[in-house]
Protein backbone atom coordinates (compact mmCIF):
# COMPACT_ATOMS: atom_id res chain seq x y z
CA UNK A 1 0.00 0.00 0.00
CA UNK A 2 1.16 3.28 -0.85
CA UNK A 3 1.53 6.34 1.72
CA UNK A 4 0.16 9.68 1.09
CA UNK A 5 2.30 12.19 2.32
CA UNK A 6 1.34 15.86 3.01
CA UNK A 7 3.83 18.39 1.94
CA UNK A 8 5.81 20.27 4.20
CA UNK A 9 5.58 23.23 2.67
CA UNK A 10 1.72 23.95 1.72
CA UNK A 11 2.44 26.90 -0.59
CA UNK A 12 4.46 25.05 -2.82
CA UNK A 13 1.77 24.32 -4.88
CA UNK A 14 -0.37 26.94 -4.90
CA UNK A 15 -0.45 29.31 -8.20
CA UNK A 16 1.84 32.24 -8.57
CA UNK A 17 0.85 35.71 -8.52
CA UNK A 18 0.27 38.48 -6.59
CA UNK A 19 -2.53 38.10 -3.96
CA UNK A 20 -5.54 40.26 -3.36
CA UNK A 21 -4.56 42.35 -0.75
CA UNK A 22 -1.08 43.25 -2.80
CA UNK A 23 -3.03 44.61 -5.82
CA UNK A 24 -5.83 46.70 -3.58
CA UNK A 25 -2.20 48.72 -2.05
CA UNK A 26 -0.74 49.08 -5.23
CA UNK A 27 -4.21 50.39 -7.23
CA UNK A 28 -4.91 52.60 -3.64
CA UNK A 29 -0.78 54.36 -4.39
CA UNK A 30 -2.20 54.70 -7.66
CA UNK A 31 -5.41 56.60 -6.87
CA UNK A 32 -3.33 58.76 -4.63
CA UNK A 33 -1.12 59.89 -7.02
CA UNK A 34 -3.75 60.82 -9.75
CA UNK A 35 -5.72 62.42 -7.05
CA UNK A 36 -2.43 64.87 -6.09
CA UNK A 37 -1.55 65.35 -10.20
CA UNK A 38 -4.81 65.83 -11.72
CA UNK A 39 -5.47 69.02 -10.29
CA UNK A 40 -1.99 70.16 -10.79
CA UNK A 41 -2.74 69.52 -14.41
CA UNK A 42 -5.65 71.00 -15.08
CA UNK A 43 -4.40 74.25 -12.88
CA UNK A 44 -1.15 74.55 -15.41
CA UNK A 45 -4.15 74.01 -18.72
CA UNK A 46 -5.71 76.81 -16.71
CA UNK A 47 -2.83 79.28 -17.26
CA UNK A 48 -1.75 78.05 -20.24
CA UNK A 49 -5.14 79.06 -21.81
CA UNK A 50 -5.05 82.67 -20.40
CA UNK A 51 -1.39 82.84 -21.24
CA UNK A 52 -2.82 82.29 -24.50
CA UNK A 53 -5.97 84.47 -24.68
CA UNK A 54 -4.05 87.34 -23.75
CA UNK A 55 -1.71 86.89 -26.61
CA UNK A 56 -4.05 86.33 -29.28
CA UNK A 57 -5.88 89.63 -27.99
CA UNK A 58 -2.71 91.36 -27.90
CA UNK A 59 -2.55 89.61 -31.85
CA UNK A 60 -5.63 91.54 -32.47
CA UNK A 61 -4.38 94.86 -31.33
CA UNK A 62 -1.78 94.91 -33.49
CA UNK A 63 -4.11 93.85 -36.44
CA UNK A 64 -6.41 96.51 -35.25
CA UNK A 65 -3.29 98.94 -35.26
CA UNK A 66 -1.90 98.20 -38.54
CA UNK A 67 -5.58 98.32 -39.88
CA UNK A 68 -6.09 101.83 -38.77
CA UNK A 69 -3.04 102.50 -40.20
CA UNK A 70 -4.09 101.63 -43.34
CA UNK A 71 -7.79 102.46 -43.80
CA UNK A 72 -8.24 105.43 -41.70
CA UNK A 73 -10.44 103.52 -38.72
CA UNK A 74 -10.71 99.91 -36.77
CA UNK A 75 -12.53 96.99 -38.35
CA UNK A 76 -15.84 96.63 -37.92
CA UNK A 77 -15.37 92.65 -37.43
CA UNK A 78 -12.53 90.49 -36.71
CA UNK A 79 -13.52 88.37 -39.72
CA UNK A 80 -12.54 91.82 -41.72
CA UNK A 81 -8.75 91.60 -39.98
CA UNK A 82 -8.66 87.55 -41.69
CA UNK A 83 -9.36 87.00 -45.14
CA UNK A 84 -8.04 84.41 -47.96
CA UNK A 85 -4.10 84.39 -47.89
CA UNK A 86 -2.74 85.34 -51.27
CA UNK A 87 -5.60 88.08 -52.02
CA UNK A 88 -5.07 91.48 -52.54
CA UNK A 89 -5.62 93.16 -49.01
CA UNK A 90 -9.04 95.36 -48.90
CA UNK A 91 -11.17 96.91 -45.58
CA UNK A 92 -13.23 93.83 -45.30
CA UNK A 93 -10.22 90.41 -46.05
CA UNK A 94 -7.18 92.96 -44.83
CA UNK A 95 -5.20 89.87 -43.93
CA UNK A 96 -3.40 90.72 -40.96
CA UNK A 97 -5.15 87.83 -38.72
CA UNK A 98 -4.68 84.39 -39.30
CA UNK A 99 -8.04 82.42 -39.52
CA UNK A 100 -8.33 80.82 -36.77
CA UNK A 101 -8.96 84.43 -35.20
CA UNK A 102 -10.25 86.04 -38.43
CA UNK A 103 -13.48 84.82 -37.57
CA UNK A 104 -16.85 87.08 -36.71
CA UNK A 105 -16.97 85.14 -32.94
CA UNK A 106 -13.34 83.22 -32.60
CA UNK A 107 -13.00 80.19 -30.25
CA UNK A 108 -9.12 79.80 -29.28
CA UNK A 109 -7.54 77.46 -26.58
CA UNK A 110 -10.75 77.24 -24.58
CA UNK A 111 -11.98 81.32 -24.77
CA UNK A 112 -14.44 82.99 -26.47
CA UNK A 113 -13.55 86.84 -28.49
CA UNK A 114 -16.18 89.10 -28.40
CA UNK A 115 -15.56 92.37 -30.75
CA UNK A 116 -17.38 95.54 -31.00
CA UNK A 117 -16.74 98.94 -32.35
CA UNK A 118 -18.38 102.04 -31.47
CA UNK A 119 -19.13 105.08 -33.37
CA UNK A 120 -20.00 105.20 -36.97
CA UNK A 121 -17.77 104.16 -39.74
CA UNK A 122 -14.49 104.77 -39.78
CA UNK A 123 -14.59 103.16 -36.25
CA UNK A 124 -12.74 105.13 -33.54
CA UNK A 125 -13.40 102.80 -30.96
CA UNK A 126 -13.21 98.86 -30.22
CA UNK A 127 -13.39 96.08 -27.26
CA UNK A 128 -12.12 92.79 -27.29
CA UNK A 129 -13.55 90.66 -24.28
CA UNK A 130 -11.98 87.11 -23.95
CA UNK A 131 -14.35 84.91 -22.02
CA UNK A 132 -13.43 81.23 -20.93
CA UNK A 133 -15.90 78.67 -22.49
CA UNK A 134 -16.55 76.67 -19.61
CA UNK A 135 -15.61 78.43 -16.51
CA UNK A 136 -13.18 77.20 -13.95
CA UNK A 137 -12.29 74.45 -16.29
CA UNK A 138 -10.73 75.84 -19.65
CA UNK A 139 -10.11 79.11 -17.01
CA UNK A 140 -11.05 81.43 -14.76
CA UNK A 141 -10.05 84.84 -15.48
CA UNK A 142 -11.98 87.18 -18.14
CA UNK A 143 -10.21 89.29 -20.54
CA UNK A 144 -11.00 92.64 -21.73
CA UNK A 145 -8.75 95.01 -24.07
CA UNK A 146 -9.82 98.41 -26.28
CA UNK A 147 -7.74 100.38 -28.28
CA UNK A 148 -5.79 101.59 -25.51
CA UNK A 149 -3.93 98.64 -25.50
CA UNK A 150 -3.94 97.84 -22.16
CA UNK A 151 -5.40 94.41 -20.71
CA UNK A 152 -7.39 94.12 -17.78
CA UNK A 153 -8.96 91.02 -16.22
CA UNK A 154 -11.68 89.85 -13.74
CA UNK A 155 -12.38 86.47 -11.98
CA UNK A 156 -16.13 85.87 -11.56
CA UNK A 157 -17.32 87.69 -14.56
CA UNK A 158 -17.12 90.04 -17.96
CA UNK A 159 -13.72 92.22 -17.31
CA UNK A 160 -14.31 95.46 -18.38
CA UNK A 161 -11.99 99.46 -18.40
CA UNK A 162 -12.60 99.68 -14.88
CA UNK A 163 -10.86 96.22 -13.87
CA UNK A 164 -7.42 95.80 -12.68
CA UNK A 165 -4.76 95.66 -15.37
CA UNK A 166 -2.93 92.82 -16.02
C-alpha cells in the first residue's frame, strides 16, 4: 500500500501571482497619485489658456493697429482683420489675422472673443472681451482690451476698463 504524504511546505503548490490584498495597495498608491496630479494639471491648462488668450488679444491689437493704419479707422469685425491668404488686401479680407482668429466670434484654446466697435464708420473705438468657455475648467479669469492697449482682467465675470490691469 502506498503512503500519502502531506507536503511540508503547503504553498508550494499553490499558483503564482500576486494576492488580493497586494493589488488593492498598489491600485490605492495609484489613486493617490492621480488624485495629487490631476489638479496640478488642469491648474497649469488653466494658465496656459489665459497665457494664450491674452496673446491672441494682444494679436488683435496689433491687427487693429496696422488696420487703422491703413484704412483710416478699426474693423468693424474680426472676420474683416482675416481673409483668404494670397488676395489682394481690402477693408473687409485685410489679412493681418490668421483664420483661426479672423473669424466674426473666434473660439481659441478654450476662450471665447467678443468684438465691437463704437461710433459710426471709420470706427474710432473697439473692445475685445476674452471669455473662458466653460468656466473654472478651460479658465477662470476674463479678458478685456480696447484700443488703448492695455489688458485688464476679472475672476467671476465680464472684465471690463474699470478692472485691474494685467
Amino acid at each position: 500500500m502506498m503512503r500519502m504524504t502531506r507536503s511540508a511546505n503547503p504553498r508550494r503548490h499553490a499558483a503564482s501571482g500576486f494576492s488580493l490584498i497586494e493589488l488593492l495597495i498598489v491600485v490605492t498608491i495609484i489613486l493617490i497619485l492621480a488624485a495629487i496630479a490631476i489638479p496640478k494639471y488642469l491648474s497649469v491648462k488653466e494658465v496656459a489658456n489665459e497665457a494664450a488668450a491674452v496673446s491672441a488679444m494682444n494679436a488683435i491689437q496689433n491687427a487693429e493697429m496696422a488696420y487703422s493704419g491703413a484704412y483710416g479707422g478699426y474693423s468693424a469685425t474680426l472676420a474683416d482683420l482675416g481673409g483668404p491668404l494670397g488676395a489682394v488686401p481690402t477693408a473687409t479680407a485685410a489679412e493681418l489675422l490668421n483664420s483661426d482668429l479672423g473669424q466674426t466670434t473666434p473660439t481659441k484654446s478654450g476662450y471665447v472673443f467678443t468684438y465691437a466697435t463704437q461710433g459710426s464708420t471709420p470706427f474710432e473705438l473697439f473692445t475685445i472681451n476674452a471669455d473662458p468657455e466653460i468656466v473654472g475648467v478651460t479658465g477662470v479669469r476674463h479678458f478685456f482690451s480696447n484700443q488703448s492697449a492695455v489688458v485688464h482682467y476679472r475672476v467671476g465675470g465680464q472684465a471690463g476698463v474699470s478692472d485691474p490691469v494685467l
